[in-house]
C-alpha atoms as a PDB file:
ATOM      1  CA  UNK A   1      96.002 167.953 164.811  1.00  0.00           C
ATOM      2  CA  UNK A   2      93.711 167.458 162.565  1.00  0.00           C
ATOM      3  CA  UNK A   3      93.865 163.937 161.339  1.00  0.00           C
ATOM      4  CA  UNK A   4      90.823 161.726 160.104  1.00  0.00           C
ATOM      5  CA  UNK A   5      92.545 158.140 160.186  1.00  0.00           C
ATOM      6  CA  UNK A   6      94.425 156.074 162.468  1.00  0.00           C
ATOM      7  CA  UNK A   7      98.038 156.106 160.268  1.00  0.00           C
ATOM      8  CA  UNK A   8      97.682 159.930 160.141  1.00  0.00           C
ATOM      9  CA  UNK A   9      97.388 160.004 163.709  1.00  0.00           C
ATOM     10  CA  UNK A  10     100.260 157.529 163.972  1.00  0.00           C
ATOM     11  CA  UNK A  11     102.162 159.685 161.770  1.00  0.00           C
ATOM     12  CA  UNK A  12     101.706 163.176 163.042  1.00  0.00           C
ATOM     13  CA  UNK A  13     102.664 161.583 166.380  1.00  0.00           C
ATOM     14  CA  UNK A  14     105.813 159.972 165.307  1.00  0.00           C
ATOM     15  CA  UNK A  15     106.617 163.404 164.001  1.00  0.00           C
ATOM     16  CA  UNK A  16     105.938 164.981 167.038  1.00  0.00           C
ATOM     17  CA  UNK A  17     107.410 162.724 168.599  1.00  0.00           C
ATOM     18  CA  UNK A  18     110.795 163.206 166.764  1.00  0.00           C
ATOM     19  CA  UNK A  19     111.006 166.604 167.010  1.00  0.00           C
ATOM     20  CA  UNK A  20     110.419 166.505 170.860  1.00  0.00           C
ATOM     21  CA  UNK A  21     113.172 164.372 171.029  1.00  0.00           C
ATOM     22  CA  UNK A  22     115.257 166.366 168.021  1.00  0.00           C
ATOM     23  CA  UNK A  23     114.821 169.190 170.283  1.00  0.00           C
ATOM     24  CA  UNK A  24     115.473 167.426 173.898  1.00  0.00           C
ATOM     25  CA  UNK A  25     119.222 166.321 172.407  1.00  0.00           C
ATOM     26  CA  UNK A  26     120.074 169.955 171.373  1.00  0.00           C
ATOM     27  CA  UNK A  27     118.774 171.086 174.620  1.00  0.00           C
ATOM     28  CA  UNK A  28     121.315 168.703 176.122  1.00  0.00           C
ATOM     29  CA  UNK A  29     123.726 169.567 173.395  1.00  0.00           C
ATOM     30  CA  UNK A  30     123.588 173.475 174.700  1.00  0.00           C
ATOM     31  CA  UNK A  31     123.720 172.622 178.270  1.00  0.00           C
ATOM     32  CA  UNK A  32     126.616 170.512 177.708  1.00  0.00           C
ATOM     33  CA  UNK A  33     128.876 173.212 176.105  1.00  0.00           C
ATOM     34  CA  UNK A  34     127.921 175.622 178.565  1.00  0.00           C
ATOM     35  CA  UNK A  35     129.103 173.691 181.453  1.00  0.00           C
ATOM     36  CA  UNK A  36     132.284 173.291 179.054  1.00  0.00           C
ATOM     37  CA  UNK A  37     133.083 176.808 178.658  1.00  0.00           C
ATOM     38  CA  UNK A  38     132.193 177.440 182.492  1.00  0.00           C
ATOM     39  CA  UNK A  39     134.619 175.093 183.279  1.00  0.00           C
ATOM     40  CA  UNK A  40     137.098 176.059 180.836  1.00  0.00           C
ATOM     41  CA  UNK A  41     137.001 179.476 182.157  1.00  0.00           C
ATOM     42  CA  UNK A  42     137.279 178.546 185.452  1.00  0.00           C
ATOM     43  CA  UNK A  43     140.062 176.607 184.724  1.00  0.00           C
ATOM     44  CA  UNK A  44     141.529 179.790 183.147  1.00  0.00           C
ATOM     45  CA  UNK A  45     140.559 181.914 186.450  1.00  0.00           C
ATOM     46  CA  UNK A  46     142.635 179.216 188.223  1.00  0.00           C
ATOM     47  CA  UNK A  47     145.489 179.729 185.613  1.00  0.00           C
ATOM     48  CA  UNK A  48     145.398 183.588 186.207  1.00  0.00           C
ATOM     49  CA  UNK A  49     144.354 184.363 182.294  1.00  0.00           C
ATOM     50  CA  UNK A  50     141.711 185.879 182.321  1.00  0.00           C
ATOM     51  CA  UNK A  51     140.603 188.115 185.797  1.00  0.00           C
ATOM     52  CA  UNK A  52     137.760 188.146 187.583  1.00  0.00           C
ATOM     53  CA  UNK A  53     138.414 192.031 186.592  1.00  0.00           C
ATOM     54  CA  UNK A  54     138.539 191.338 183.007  1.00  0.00           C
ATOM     55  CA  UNK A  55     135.688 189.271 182.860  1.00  0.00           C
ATOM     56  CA  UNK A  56     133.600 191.486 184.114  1.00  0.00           C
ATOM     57  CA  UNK A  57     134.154 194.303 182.328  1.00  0.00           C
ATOM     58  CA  UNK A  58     133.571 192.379 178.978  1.00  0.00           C
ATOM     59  CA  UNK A  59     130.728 190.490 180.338  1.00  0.00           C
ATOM     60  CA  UNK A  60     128.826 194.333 181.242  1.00  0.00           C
ATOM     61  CA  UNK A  61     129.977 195.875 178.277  1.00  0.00           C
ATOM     62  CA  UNK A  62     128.562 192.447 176.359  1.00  0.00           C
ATOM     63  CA  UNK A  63     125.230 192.876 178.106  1.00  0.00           C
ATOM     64  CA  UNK A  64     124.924 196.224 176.631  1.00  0.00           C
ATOM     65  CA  UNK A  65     125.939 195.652 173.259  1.00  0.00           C
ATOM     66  CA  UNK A  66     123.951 192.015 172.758  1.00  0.00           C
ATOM     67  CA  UNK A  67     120.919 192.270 175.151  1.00  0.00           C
ATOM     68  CA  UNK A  68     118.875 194.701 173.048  1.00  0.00           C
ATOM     69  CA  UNK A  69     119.188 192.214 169.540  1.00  0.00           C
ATOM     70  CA  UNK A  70     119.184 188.884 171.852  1.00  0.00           C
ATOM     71  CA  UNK A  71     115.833 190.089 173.509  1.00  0.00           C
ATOM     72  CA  UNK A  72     114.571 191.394 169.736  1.00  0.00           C
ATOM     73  CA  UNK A  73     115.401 188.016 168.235  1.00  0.00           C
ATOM     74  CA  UNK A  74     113.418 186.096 170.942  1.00  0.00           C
ATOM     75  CA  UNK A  75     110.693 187.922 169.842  1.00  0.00           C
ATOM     76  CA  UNK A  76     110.891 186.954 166.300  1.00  0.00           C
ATOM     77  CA  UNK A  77     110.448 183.449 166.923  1.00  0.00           C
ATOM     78  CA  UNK A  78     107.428 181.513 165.363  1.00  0.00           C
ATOM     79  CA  UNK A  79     105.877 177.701 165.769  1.00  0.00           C
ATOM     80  CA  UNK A  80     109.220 176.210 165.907  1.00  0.00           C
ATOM     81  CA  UNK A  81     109.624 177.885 169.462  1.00  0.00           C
ATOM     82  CA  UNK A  82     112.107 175.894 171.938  1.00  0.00           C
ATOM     83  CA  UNK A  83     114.208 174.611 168.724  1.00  0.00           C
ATOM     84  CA  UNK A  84     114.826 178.719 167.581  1.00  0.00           C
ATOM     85  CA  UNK A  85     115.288 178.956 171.525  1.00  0.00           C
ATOM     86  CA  UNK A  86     118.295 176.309 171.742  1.00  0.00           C
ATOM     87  CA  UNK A  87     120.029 177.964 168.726  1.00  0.00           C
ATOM     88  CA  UNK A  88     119.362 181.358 169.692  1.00  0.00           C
ATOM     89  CA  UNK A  89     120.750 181.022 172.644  1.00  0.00           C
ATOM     90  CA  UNK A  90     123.813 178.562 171.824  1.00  0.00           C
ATOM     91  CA  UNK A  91     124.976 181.675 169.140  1.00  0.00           C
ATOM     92  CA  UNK A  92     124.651 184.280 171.803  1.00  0.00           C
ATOM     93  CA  UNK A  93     126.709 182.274 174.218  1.00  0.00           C
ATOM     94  CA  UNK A  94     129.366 181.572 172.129  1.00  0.00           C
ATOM     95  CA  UNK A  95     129.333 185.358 171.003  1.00  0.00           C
ATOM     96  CA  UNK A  96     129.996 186.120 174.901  1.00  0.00           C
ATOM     97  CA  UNK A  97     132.717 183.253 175.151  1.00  0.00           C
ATOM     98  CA  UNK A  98     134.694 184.464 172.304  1.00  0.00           C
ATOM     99  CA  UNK A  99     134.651 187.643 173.332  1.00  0.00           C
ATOM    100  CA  UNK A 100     136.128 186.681 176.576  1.00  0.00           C
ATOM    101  CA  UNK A 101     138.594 184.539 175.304  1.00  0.00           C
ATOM    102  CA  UNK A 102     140.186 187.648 173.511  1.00  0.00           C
ATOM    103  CA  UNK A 103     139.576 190.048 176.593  1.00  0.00           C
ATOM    104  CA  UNK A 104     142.006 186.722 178.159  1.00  0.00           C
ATOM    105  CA  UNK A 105     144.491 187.015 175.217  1.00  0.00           C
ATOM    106  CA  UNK A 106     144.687 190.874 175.328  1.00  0.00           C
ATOM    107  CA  UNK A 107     145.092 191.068 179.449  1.00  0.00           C
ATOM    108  CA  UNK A 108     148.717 192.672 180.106  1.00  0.00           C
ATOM    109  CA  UNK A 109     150.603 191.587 183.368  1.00  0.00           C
ATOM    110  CA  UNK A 110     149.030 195.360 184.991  1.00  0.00           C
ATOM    111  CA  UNK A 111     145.389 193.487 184.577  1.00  0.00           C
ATOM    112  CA  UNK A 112     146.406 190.125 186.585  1.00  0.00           C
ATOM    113  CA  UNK A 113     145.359 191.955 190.418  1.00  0.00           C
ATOM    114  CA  UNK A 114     142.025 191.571 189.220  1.00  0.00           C
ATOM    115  CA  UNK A 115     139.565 194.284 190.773  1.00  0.00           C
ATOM    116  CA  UNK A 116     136.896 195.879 188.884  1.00  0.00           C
ATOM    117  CA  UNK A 117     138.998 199.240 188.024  1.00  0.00           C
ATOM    118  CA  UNK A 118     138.831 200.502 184.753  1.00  0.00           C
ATOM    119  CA  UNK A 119     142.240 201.444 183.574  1.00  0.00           C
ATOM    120  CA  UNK A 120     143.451 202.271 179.888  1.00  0.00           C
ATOM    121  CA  UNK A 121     143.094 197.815 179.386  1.00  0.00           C
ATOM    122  CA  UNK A 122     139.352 197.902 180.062  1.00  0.00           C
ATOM    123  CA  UNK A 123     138.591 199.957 177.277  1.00  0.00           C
ATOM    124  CA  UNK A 124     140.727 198.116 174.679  1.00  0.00           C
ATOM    125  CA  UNK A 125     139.030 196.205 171.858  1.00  0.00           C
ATOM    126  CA  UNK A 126     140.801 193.881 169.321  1.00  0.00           C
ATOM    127  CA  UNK A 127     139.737 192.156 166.642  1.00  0.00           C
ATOM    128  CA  UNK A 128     137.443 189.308 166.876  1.00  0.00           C
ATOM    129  CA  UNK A 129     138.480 185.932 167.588  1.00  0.00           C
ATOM    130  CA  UNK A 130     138.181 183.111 164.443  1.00  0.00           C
ATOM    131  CA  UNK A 131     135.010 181.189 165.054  1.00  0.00           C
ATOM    132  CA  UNK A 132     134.934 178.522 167.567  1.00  0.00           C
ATOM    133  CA  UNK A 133     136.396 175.116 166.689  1.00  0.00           C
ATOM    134  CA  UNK A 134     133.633 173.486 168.849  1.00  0.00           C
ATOM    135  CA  UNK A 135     130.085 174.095 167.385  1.00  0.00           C
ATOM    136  CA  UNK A 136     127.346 172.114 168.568  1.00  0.00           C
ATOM    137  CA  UNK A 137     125.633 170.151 165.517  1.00  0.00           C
ATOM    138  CA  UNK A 138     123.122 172.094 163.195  1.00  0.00           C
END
C-alpha cells in the first residue's frame, strides 16, 4: 500500500476490505454446494442410483483425466489468488458431479451389486450432461 493521505488509506482499505469479504461469501458459496451435491449423492446412494461401484470408477477415471489441467491451472493463478481459487475449484467440482450424475443415469440393473469390478458398464461413456441448473453466482 502505498498511500500518502488519510482518504487513500481509508479507501484502499475499504477496498480491501470488500474484496475480503467478496471473497469470504464465495468461499461460503462453494462450501455450500458441495455439501449439496454430497448430500444429494448420498441421498442417491440411499436410493440405489448410483453405486458405490459406479462412483468409483468415474471418480478414478476423473482423477486421471482432470488432475493434470486442475493442478496446471492452480499454477496459473496471479494476485487475485483465493478468488481464482474459489472458482477454480467450484468448475472442477461441478465437472466431477456431472460426470457422476450421468455414470447414475447410464447404470443398468447388472451395476446395482455395487463392488468395484469392472465389467463391459465401467468402461461406457455417454455424452455429457447439459450444464448444471445450479451455478453459484459469478
Amino acid at each position: 500500500m502505498s498511500t500518502e493521505t488519510t482518504e487513500e488509506l481509508n479507501a484502499e482499505l475499504r477496498r480491501s476490505w470488500e474484496h475480503f469479504r467478496t471473497t469470504a461469501v464465495r468461499i461460503a458459496e462453494l462450501q455450500s454446494a458441495m455439501w449439496g451435491d454430497y448430500a444429494e449423492l448420498m441421498t442417491g446412494l440411499l436410493n440405489g442410483k448410483p453405486t458405490w461401484g459406479g462412483i468409483n470408477r468415474t471418480y478414478w477415471k476423473f482423477v486421471g483425466d482432470e488432475g493434470m489441467k486442475f493442478a496446471s491451472a492452480l499454477g496459473g493463478l496471479g494476485v487475485d489468488y483465493a478468488r481464482g481459487v474459489v472458482e477454480l475449484t467450484r468448475e472442477h467440482e461441478q465437472r466431477l458431479w456431472e460426470q457422476l450424475r450421468a455414470s447414475a443415469e447410464e447404470s443398468g440393473p447388472d451395476d446395482r451389486a455395487g463392488g468395484g469390478g469392472g465389467g463391459p458398464k465401467a468402461a461406457k461413456t455417454g455424452p455429457s450432461p447439459s450444464p448444471r441448473s445450479r451455478r453459484t453466482k459469478q
